[in-house]
N, C-alpha and C. Protein backbone atom coordinates (compact mmCIF):
# COMPACT_ATOMS: atom_id res chain seq x y z
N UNK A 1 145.78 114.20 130.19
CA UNK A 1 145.44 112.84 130.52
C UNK A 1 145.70 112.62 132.00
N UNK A 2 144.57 111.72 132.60
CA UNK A 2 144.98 111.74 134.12
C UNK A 2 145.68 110.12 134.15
N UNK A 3 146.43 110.37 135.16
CA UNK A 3 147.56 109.31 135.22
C UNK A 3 146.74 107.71 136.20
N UNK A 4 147.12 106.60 135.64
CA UNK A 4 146.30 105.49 135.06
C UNK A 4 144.98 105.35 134.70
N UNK A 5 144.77 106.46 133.35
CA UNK A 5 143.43 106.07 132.57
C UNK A 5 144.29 105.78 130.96
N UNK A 6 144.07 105.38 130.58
CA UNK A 6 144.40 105.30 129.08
C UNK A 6 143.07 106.45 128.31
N UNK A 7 143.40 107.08 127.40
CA UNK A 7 142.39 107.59 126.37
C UNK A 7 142.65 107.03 125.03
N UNK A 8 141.54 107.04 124.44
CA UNK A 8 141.06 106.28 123.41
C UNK A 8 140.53 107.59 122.07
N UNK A 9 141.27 107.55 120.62
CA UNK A 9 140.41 108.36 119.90
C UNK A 9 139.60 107.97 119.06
N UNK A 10 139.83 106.49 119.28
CA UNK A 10 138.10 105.88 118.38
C UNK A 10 136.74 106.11 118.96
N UNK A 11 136.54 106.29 118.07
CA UNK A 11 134.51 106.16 118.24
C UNK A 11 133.82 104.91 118.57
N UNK A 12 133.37 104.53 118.70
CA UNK A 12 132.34 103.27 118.81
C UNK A 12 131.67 103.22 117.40
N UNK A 13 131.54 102.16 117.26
CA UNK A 13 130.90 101.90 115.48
C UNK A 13 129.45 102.07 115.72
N UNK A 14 128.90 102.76 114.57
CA UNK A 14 127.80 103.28 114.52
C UNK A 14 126.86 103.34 113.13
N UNK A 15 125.98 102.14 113.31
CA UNK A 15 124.99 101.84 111.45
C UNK A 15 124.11 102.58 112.28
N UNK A 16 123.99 103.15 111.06
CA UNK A 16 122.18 103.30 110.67
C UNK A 16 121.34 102.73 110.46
N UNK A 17 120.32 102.58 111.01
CA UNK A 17 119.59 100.99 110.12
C UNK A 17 118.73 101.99 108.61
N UNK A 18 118.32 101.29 108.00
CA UNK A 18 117.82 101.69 106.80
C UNK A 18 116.59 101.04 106.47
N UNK A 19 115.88 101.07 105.19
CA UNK A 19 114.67 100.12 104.94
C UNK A 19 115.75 99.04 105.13
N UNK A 20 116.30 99.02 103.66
CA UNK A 20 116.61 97.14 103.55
C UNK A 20 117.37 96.65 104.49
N UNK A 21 117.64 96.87 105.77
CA UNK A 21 118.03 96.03 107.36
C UNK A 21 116.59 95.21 107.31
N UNK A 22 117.06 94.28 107.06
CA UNK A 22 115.87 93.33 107.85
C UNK A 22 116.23 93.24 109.43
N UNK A 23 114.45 93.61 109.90
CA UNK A 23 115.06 94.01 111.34
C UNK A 23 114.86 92.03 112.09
N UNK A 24 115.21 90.82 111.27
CA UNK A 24 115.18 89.89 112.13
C UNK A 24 113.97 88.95 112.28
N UNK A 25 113.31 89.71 112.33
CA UNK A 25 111.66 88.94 112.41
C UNK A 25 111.31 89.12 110.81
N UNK A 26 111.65 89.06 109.98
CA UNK A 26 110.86 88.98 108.56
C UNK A 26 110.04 89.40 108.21
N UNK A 27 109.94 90.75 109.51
CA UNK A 27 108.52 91.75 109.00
C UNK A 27 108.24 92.86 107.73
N UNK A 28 107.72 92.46 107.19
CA UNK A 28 107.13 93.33 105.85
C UNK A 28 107.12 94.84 106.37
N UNK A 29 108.08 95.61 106.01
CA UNK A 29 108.08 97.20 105.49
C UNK A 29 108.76 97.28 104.22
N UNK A 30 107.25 98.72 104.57
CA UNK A 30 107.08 99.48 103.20
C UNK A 30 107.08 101.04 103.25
N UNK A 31 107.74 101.40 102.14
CA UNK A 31 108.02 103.27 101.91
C UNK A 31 106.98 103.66 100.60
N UNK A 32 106.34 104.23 100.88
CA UNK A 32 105.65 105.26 99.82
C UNK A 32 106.88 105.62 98.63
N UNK A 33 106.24 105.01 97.65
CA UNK A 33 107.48 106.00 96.37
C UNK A 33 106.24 106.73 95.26
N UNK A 34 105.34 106.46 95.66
CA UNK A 34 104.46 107.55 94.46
C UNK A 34 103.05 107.40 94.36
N UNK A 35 102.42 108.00 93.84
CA UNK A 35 100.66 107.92 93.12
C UNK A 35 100.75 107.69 92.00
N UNK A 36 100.01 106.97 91.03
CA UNK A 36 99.35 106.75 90.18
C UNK A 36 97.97 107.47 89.35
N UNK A 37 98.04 108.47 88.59
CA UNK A 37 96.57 108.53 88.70
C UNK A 37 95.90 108.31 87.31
N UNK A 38 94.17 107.96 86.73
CA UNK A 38 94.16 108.22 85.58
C UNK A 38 92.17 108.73 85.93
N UNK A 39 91.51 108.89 84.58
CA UNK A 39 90.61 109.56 84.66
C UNK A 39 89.43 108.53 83.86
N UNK A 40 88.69 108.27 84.55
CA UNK A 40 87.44 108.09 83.43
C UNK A 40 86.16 108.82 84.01
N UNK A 41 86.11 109.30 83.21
CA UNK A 41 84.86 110.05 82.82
C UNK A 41 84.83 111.49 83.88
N UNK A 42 84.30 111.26 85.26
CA UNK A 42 84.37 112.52 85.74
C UNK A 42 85.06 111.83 87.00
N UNK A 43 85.46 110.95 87.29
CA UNK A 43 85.81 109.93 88.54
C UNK A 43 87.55 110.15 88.31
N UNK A 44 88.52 111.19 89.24
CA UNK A 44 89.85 110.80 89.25
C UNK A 44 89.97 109.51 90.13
N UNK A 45 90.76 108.72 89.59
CA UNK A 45 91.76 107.26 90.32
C UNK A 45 92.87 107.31 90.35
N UNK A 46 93.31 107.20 92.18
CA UNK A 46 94.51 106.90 92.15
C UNK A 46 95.00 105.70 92.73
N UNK A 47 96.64 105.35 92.64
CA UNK A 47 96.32 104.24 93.41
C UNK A 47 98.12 104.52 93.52
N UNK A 48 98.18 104.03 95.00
CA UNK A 48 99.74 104.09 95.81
C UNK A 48 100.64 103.00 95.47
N UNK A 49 101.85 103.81 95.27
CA UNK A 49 102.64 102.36 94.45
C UNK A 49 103.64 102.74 96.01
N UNK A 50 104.70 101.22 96.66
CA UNK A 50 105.12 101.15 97.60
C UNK A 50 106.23 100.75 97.28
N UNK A 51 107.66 100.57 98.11
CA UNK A 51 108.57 99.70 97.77
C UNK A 51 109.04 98.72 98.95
N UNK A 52 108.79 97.72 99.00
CA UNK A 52 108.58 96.47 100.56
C UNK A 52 110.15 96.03 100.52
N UNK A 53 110.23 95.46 102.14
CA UNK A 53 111.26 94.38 102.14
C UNK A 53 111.08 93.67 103.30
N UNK A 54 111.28 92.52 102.54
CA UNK A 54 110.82 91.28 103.73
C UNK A 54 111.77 90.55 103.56
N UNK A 55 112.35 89.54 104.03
CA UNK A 55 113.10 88.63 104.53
C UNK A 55 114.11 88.77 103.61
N UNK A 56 114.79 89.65 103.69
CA UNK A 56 115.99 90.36 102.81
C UNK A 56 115.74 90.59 101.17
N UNK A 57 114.55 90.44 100.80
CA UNK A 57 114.03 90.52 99.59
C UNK A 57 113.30 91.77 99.42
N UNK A 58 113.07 92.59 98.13
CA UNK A 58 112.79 93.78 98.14
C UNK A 58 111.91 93.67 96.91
N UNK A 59 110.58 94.24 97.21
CA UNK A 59 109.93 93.97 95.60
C UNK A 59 108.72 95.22 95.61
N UNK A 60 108.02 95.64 94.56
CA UNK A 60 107.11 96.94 94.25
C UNK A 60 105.87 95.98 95.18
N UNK A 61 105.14 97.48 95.05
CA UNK A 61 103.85 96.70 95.78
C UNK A 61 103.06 97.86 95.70
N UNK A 62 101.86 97.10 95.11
CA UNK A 62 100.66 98.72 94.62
C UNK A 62 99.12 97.91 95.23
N UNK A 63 98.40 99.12 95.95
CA UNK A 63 97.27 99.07 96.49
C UNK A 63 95.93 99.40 95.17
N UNK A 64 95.20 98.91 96.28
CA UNK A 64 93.62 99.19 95.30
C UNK A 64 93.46 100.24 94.81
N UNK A 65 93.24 100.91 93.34
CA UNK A 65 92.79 101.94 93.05
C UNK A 65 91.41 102.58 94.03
N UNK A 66 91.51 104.05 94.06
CA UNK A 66 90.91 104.59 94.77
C UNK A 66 89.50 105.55 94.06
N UNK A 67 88.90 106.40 94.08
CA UNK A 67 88.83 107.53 94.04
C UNK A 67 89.05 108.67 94.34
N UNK A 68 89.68 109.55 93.87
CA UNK A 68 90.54 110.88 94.86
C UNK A 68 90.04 112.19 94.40
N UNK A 69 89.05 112.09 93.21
CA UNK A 69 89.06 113.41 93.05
C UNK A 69 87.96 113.48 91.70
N UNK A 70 88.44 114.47 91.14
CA UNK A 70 86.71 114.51 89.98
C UNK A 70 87.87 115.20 88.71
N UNK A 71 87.50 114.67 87.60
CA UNK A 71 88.05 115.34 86.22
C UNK A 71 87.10 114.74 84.86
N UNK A 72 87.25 115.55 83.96
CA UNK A 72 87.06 115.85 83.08
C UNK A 72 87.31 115.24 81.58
N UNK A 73 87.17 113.77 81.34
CA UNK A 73 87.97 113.39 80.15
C UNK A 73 87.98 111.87 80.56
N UNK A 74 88.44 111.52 79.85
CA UNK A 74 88.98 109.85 79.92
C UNK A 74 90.73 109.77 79.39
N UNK A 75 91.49 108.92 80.76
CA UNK A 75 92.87 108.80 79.87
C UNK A 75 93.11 107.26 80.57
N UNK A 76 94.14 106.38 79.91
CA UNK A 76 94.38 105.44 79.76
C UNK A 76 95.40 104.83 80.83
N UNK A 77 94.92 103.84 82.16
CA UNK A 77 95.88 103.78 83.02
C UNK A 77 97.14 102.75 82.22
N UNK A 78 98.07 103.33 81.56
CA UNK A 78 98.69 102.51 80.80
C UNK A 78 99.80 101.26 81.51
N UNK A 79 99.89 101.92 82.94
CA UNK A 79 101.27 100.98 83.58
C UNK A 79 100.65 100.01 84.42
N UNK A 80 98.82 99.88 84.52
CA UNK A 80 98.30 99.58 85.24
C UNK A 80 98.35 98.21 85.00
């Protein structure tokens, strides 16, 4: 130690911000948590399910089904 400095062994405090920090302005973000998909006829559909937070509130949030792909069958979008 040099003579009149004091040393210090704390750190400085240090967050992370995360999704749910609302960064202040009440702006709407959103994280990808999955696809959806189901089949009719030869047309695959999918559709993006999200998880938002806005003004300290946190809620699901799913976009327009799409087309993504081609299959074979018919199955039942049941959670849709």
């Amino acid at each position: 130690m040099i003579p009149g400095f004091t040393a210090t062994e704390s750190q400085p405090a240090v967050r992370l911000a995360g999704i749910w920090d609302d960064p202040g302005g009440g702006e709407k973000r959103c994280v990808a948590v999955g696809t959806t998909t189901f089949c009719t006829g030869l047309v695959l559909w999918c559709r993006d399910q999200f998880i938002c937070t806005q003004g300290g509130k946190s809620f699901e949030e799913s976009r327009t089904p799409y087309p993504c792909g081609v299959c074979v069958g018919i199955t039942s979008p049941d959670d849709w």
